[in-house]
C-alpha atoms as a PDB file:
ATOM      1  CA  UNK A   1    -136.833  66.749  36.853  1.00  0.00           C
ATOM      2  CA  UNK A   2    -137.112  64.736  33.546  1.00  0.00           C
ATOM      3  CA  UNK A   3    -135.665  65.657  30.760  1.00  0.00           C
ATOM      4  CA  UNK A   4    -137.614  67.420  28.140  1.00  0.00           C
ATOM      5  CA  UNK A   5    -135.650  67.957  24.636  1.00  0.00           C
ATOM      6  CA  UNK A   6    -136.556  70.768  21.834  1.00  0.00           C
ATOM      7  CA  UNK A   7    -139.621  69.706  20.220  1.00  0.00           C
ATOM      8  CA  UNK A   8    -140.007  72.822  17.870  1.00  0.00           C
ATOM      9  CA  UNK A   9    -139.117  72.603  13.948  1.00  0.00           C
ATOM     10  CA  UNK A  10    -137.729  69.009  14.541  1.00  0.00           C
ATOM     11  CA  UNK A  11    -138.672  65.233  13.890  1.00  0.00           C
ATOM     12  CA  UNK A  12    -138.936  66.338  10.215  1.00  0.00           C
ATOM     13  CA  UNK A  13    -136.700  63.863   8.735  1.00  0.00           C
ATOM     14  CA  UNK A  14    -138.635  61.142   5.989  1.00  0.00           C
ATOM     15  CA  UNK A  15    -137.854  57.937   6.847  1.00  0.00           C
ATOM     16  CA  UNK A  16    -136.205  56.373   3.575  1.00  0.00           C
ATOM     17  CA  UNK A  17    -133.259  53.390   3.068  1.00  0.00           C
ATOM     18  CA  UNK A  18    -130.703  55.674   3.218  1.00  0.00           C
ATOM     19  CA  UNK A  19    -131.917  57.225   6.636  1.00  0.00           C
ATOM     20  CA  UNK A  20    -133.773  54.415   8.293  1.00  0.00           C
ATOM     21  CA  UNK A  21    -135.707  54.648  11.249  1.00  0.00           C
ATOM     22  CA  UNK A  22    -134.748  52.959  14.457  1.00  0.00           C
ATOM     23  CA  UNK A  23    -137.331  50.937  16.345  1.00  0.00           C
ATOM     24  CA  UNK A  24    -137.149  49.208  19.774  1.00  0.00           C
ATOM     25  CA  UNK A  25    -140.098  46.995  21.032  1.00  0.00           C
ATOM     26  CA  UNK A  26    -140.020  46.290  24.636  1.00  0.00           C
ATOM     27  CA  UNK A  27    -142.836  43.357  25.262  1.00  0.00           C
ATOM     28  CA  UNK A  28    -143.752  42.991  29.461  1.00  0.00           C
ATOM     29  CA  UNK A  29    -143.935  38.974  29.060  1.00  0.00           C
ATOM     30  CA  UNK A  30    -144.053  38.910  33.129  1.00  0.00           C
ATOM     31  CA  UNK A  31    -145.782  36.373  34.892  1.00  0.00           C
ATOM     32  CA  UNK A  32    -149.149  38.576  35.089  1.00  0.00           C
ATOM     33  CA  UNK A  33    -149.573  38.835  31.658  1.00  0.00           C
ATOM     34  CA  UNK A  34    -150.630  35.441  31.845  1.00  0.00           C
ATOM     35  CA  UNK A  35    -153.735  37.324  33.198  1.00  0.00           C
ATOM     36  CA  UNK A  36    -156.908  38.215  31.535  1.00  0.00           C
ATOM     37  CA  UNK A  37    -157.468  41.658  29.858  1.00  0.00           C
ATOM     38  CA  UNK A  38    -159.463  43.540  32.178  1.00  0.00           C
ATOM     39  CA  UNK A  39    -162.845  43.947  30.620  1.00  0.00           C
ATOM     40  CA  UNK A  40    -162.440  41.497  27.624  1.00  0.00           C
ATOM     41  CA  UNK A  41    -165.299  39.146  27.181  1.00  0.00           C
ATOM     42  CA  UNK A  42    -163.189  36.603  25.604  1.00  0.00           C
ATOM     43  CA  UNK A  43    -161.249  36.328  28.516  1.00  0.00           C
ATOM     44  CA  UNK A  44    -158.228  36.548  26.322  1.00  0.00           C
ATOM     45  CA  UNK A  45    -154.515  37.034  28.152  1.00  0.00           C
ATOM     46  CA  UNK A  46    -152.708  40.002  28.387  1.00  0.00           C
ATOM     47  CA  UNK A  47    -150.002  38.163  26.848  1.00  0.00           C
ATOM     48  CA  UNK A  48    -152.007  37.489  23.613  1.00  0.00           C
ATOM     49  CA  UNK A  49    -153.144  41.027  23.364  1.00  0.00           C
ATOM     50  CA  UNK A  50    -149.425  41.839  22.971  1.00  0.00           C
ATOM     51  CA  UNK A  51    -148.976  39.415  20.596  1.00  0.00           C
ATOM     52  CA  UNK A  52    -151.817  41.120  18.759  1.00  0.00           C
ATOM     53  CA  UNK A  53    -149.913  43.887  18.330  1.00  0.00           C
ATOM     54  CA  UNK A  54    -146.576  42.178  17.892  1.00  0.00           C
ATOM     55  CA  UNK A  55    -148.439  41.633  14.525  1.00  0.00           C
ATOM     56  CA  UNK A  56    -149.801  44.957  13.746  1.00  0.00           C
ATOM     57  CA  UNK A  57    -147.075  46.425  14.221  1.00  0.00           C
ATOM     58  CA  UNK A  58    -144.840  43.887  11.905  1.00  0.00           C
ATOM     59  CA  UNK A  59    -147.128  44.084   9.294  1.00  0.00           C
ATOM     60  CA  UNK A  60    -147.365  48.182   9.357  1.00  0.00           C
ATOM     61  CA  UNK A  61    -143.908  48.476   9.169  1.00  0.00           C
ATOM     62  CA  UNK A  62    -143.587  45.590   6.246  1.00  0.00           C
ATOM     63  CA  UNK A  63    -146.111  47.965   4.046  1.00  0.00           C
ATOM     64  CA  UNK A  64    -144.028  50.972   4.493  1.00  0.00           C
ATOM     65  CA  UNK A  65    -141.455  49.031   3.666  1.00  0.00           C
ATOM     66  CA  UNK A  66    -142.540  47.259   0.547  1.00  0.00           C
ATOM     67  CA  UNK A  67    -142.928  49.364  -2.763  1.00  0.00           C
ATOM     68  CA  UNK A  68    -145.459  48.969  -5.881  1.00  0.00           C
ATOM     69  CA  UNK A  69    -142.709  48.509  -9.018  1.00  0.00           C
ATOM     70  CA  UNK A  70    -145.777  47.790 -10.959  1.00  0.00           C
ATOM     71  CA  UNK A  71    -147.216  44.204 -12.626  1.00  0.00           C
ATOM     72  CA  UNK A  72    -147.826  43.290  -9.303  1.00  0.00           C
ATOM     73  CA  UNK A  73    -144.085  43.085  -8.329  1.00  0.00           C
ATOM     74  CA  UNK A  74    -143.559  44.745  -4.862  1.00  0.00           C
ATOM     75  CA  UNK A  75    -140.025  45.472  -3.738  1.00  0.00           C
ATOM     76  CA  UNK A  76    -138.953  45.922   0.203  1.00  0.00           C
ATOM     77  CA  UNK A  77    -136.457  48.402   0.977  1.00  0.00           C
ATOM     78  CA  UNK A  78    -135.069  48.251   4.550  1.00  0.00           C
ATOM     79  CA  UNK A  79    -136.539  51.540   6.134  1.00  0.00           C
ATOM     80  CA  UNK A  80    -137.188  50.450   9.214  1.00  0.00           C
ATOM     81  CA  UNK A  81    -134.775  48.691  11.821  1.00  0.00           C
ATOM     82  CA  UNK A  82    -136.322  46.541  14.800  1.00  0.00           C
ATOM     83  CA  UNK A  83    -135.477  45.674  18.174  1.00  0.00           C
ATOM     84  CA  UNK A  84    -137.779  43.152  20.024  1.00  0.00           C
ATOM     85  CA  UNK A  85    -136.373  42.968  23.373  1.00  0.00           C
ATOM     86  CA  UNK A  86    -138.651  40.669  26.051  1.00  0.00           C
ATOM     87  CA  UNK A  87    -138.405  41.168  29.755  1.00  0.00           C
ATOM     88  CA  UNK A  88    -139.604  39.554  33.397  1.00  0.00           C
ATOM     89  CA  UNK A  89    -136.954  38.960  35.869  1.00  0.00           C
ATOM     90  CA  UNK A  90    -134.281  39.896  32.980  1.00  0.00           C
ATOM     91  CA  UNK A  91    -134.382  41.104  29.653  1.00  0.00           C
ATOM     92  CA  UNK A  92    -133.815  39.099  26.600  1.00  0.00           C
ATOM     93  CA  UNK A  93    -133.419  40.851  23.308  1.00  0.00           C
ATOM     94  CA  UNK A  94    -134.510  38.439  19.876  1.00  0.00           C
ATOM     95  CA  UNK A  95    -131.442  38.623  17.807  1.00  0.00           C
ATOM     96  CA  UNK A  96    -128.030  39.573  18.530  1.00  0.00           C
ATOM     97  CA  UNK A  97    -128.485  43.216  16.575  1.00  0.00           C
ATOM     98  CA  UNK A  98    -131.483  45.139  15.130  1.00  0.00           C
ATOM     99  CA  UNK A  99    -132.734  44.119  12.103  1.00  0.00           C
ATOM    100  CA  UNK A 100    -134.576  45.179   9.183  1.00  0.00           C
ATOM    101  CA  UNK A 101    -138.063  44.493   8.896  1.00  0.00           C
ATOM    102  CA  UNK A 102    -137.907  42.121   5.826  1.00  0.00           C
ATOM    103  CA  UNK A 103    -135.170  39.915   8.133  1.00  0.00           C
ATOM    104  CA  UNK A 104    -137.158  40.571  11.182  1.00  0.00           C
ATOM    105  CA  UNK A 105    -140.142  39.025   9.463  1.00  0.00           C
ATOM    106  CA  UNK A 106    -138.077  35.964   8.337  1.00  0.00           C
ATOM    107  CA  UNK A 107    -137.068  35.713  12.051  1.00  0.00           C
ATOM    108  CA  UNK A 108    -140.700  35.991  13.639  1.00  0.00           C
ATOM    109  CA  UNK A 109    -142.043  33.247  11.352  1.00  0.00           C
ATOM    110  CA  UNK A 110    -138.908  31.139  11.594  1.00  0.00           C
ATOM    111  CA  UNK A 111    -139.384  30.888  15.203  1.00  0.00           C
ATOM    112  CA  UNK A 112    -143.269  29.970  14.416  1.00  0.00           C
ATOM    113  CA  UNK A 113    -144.174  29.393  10.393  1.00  0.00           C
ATOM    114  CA  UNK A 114    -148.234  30.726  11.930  1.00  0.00           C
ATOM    115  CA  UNK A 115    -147.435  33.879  13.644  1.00  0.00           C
ATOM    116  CA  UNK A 116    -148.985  35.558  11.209  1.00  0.00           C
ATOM    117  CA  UNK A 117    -152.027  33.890  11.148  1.00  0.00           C
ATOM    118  CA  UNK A 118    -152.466  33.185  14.936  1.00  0.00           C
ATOM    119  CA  UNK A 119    -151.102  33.303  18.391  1.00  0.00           C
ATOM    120  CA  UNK A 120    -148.432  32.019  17.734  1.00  0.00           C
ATOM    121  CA  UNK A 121    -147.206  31.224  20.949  1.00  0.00           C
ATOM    122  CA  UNK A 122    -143.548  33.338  20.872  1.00  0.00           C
ATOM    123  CA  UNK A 123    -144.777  35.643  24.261  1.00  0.00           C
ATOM    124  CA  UNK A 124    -146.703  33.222  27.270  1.00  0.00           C
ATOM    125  CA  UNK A 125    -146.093  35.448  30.421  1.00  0.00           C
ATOM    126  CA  UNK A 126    -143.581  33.052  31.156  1.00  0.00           C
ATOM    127  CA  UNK A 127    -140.614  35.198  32.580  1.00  0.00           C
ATOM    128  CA  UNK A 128    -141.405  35.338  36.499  1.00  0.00           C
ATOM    129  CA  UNK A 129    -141.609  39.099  37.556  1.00  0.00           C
ATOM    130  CA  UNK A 130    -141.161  42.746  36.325  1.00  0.00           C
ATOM    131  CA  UNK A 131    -137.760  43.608  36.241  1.00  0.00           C
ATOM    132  CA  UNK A 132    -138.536  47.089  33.522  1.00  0.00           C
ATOM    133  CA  UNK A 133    -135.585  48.440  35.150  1.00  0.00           C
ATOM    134  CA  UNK A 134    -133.496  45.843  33.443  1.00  0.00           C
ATOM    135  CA  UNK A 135    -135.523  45.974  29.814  1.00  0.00           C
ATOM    136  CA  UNK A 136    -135.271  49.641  29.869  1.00  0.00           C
ATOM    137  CA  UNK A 137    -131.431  49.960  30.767  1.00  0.00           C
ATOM    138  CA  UNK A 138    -130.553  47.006  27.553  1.00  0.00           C
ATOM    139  CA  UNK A 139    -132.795  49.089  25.827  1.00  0.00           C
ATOM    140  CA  UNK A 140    -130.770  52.141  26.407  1.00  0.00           C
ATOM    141  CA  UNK A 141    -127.557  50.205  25.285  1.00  0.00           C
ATOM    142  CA  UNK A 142    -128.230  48.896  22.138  1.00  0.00           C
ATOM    143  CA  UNK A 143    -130.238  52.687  21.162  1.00  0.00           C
ATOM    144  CA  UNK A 144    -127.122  54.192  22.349  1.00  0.00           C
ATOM    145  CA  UNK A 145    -124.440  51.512  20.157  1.00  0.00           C
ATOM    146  CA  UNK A 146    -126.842  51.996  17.036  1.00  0.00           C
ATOM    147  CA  UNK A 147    -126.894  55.503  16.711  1.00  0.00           C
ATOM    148  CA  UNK A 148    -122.506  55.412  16.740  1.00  0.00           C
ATOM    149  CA  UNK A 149    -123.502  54.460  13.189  1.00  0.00           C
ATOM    150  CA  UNK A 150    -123.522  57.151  10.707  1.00  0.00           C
ATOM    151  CA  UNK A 151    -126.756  55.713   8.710  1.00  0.00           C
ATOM    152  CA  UNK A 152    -128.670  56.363  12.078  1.00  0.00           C
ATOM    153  CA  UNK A 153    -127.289  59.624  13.738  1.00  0.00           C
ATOM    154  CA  UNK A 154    -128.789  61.802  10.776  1.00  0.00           C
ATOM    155  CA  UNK A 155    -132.076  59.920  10.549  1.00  0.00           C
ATOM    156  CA  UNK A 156    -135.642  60.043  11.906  1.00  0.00           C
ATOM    157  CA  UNK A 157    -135.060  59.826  15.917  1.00  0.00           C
ATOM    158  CA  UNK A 158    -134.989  56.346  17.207  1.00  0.00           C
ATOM    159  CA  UNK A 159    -138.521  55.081  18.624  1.00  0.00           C
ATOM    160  CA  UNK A 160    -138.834  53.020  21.667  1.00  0.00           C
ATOM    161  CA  UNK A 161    -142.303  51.306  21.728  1.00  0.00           C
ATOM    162  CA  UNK A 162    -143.222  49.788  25.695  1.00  0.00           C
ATOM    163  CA  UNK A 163    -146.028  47.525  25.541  1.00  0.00           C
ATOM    164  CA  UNK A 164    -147.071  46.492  29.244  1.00  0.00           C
ATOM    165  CA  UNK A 165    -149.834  46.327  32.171  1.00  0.00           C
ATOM    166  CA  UNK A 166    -148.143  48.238  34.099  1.00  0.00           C
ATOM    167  CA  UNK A 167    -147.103  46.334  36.771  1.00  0.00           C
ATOM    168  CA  UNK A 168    -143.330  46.607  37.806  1.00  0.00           C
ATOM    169  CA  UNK A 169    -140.977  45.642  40.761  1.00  0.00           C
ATOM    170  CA  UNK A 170    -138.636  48.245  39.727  1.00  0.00           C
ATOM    171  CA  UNK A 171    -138.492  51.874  38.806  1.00  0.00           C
ATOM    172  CA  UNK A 172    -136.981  52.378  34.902  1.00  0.00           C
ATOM    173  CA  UNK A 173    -138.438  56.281  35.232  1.00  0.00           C
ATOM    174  CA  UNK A 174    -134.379  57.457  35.429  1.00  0.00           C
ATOM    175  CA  UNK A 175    -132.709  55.085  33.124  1.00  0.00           C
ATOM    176  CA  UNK A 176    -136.116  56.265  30.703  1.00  0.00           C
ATOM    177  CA  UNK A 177    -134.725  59.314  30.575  1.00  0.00           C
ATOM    178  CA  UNK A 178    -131.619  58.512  29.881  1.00  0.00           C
ATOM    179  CA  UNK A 179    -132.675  57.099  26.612  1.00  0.00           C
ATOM    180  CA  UNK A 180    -134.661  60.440  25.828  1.00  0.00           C
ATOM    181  CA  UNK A 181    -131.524  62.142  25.977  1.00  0.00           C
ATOM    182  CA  UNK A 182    -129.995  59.926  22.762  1.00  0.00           C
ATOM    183  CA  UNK A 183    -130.429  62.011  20.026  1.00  0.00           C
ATOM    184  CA  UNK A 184    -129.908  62.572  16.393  1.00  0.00           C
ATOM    185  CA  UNK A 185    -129.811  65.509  13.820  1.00  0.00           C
ATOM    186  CA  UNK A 186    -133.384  65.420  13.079  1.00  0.00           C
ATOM    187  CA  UNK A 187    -134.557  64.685  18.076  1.00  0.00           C
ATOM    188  CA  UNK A 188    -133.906  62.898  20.958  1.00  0.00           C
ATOM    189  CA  UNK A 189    -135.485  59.911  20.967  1.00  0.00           C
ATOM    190  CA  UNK A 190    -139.004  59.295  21.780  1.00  0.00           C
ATOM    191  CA  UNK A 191    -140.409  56.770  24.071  1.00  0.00           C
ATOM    192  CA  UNK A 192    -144.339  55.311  23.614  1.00  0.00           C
ATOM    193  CA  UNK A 193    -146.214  53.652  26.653  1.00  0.00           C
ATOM    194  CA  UNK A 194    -148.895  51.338  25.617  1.00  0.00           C
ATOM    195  CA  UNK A 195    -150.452  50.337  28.793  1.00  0.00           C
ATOM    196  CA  UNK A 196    -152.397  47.075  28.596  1.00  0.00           C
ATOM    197  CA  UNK A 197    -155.913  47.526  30.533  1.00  0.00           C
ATOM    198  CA  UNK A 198    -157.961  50.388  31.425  1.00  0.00           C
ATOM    199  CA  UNK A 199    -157.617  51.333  34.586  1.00  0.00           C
ATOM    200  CA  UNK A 200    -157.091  55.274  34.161  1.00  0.00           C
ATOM    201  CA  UNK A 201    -159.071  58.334  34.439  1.00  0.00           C
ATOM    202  CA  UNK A 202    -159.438  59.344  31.286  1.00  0.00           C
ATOM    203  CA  UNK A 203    -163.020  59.144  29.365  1.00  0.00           C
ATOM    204  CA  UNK A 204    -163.022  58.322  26.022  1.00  0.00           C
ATOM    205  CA  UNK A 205    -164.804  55.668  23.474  1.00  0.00           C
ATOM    206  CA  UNK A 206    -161.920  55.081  21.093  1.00  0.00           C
ATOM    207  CA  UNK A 207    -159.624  56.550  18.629  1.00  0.00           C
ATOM    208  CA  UNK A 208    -162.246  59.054  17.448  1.00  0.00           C
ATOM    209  CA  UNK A 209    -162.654  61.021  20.446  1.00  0.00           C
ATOM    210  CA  UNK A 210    -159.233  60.404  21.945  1.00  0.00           C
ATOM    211  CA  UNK A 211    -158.263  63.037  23.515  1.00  0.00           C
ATOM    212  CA  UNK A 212    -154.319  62.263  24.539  1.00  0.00           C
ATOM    213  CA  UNK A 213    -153.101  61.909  27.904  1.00  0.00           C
ATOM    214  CA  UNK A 214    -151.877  65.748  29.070  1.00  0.00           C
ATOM    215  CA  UNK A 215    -151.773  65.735  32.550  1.00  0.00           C
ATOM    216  CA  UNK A 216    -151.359  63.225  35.311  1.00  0.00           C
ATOM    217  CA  UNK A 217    -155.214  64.251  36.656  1.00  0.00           C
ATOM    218  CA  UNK A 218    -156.109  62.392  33.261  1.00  0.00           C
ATOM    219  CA  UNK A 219    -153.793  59.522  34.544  1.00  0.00           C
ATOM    220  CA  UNK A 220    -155.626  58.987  37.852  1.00  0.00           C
ATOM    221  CA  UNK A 221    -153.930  57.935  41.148  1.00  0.00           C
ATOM    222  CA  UNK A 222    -152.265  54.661  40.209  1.00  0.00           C
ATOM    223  CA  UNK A 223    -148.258  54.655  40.682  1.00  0.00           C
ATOM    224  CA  UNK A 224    -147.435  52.224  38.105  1.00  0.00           C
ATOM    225  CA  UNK A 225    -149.888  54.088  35.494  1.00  0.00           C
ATOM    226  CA  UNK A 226    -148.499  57.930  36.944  1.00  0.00           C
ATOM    227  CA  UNK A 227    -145.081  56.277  36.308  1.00  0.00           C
ATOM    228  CA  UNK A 228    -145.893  55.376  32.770  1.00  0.00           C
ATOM    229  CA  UNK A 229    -147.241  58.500  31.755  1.00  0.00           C
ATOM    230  CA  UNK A 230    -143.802  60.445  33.077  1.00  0.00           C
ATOM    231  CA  UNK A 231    -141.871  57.869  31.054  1.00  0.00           C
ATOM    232  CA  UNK A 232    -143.694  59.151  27.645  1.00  0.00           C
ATOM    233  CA  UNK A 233    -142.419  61.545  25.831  1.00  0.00           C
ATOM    234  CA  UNK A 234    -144.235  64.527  25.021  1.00  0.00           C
ATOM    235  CA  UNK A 235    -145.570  64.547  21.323  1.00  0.00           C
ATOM    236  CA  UNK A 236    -143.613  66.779  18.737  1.00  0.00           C
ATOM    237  CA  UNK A 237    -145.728  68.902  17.141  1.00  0.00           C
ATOM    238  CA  UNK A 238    -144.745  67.874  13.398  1.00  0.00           C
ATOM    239  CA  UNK A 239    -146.249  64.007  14.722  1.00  0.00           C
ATOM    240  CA  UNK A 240    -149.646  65.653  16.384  1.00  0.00           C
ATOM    241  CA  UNK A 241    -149.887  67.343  12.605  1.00  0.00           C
ATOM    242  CA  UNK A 242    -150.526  63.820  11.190  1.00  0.00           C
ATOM    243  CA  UNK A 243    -152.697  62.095  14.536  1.00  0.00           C
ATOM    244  CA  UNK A 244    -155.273  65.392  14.447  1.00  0.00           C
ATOM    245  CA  UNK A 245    -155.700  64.421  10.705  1.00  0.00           C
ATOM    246  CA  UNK A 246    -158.305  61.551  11.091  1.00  0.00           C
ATOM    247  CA  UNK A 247    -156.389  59.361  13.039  1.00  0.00           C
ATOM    248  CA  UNK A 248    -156.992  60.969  16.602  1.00  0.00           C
ATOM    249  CA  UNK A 249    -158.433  64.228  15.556  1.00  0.00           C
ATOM    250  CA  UNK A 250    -159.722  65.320  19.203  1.00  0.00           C
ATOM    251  CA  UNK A 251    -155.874  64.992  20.427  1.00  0.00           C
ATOM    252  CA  UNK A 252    -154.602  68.056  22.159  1.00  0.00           C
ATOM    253  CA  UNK A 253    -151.338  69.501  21.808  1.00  0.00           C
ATOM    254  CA  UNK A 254    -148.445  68.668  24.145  1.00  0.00           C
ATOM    255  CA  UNK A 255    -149.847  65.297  25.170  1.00  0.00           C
ATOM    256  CA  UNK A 256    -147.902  62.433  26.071  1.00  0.00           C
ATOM    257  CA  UNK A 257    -146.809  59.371  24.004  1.00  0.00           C
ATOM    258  CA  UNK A 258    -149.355  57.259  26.570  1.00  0.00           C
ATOM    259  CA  UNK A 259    -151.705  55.391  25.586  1.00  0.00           C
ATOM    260  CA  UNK A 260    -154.170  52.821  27.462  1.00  0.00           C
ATOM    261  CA  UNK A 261    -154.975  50.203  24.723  1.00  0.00           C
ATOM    262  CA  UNK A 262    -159.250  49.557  25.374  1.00  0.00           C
ATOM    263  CA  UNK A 263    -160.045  48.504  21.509  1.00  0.00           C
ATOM    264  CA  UNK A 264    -158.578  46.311  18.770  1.00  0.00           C
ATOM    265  CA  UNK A 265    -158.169  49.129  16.330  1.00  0.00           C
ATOM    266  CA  UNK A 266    -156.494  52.080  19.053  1.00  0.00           C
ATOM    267  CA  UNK A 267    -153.253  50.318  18.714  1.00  0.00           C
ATOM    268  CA  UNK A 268    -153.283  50.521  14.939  1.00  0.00           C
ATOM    269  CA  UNK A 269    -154.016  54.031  15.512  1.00  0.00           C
ATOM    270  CA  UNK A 270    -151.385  54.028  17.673  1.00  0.00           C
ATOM    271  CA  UNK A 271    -148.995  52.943  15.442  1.00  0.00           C
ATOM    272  CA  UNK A 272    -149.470  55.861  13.034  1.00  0.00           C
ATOM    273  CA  UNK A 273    -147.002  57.565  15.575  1.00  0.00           C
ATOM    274  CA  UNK A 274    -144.248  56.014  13.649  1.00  0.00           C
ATOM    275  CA  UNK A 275    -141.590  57.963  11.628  1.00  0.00           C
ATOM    276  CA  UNK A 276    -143.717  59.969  10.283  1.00  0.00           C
ATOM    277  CA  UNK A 277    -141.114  62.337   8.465  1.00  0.00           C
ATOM    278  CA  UNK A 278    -143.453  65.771   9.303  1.00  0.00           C
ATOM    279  CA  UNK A 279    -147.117  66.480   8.149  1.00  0.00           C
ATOM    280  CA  UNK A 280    -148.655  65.464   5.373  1.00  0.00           C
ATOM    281  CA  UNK A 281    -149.077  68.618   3.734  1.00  0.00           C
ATOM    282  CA  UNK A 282    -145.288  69.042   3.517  1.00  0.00           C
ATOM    283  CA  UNK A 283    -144.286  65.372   2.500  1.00  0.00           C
END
């Protein structure tokens, strides 16, 4: 049986310089996401699609990081920590520790001066197969060494963030709950599936009428999606507070952290999961 930690009167804790938030991204850059999306006109490769994201994501985090001091002067405090960790037949992680999102953003355009502006060619579905076994058990390791730190163990729980099509030669559903048993004051960690493509059973338009994966009937019978969806962690109540407030207001309570990405904007959406230090009534 998976593990399932307290969700009640937890995941509180605002997500500030002094407590920042932990955030792992674990990109599937397998040989099949050299395939196309499913159902995209554009014919446009899975690969891209994560790249997409790669730079929502990055520039979400950079504008919660950055404050307004006034005449136009903005100021970036380090609130967020990041992770990128790559995997096919092994897993590669991007720098040597997590880093801030300020450095992180140095790094990304370092590597390519255009990655904000296009693909900019960092993820090609160039690493062979699907070891997630592998990406998931790094993963665990370097979640596990960062929270020995005392700026992390009394912060906003770490957040892993999976971004795949599913497809896997191994099974990472134990060592995935492994990682939801790392904890700190404020939860265990919580771990987000983004499946690329659209294969479930679920009926929905897009973010408005999204109504949140709850049971593995909404899943439908494919193993590598069922598997997915078990990997997700259930969502806290003080996070489903700020998604049923215009971001995915037909969610229902209890659902899991799983989400099949089928338009440009649900993976904004998604990313409003992140640190978001209780409702926003009580911030």
């Amino acid at each position: 049986m998976s593990y399932e930690p307290s969700l009640e009167g937890r995941y509180q804790r605002k997500v500030e310089e002094a407590r920042p938030a932990l955030i792992t991204l674990l990109l599937d850059d397998s040989g099949s996401m050299q395939d196309p999306m499913p159902g995209d006109a554009e014919n446009v490769a899975k690969h891209q699609w994560v790249e997409r994201y790669l730079r929502v994501i990055m520039r979400e985090l950079l504008a919660r990081c950055s404050v307004d001091k006034g005449d136009d002067r903005l100021v970036s405090k380090a609130r967020y920590h990041i992770d990128i960790i790559t995997y096919g037949n092994q897993a590669t992680p991007w720098h040597s520790e997590p880093l801030d999102v300020p450095s992180m953003v140095a790094n990304l355009t370092k590597r390519n001066p255009d990655f904000f502006r296009k693909n900019g060619g960092l993820l090609g579905g160039r690493e062979g197969g699907t070891d997630t076994k592998a990406a998931f058990r790094l993963a665990f390791e370097r979640i596990e060494a960062t929270l020995q730190t005392s700026v992390f163990n009394e912060s906003f729980p770490p957040m892993l963030f999976h971004l795949t099509d599913g497809a896997s030669n191994t099974d990472a559903e134990p060592i995935a709950d492994s990682i939801r048993h790392l904890e700190t004051l404020d939860g265990a960690t919580l771990i987000v599936n983004a499946f690329i493509g659209t294969s479930t059973s679920l009926v929905y338009s897009g973010p408005t009428d999204f109504p949140g994966y709850l049971s593995t009937t909404d899943v439908g019978d494919n193993e590598d999606n069922l598997r997915l969806y078990r990997m997700s962690s259930v969502l806290p109540p003080s996070l489903e507070d700020n998604l049923s407030e215009g971001i995915f207001p037909a969610i229902r309570p209890r659902s899991r952290l799983f989400f099949d990405v089928r338009t440009t904007d649900m993976f904004t959406k998604v990313m409003q999961v992140v640190g978001s230090g209780g409702s926003r009534s009580r911030r």
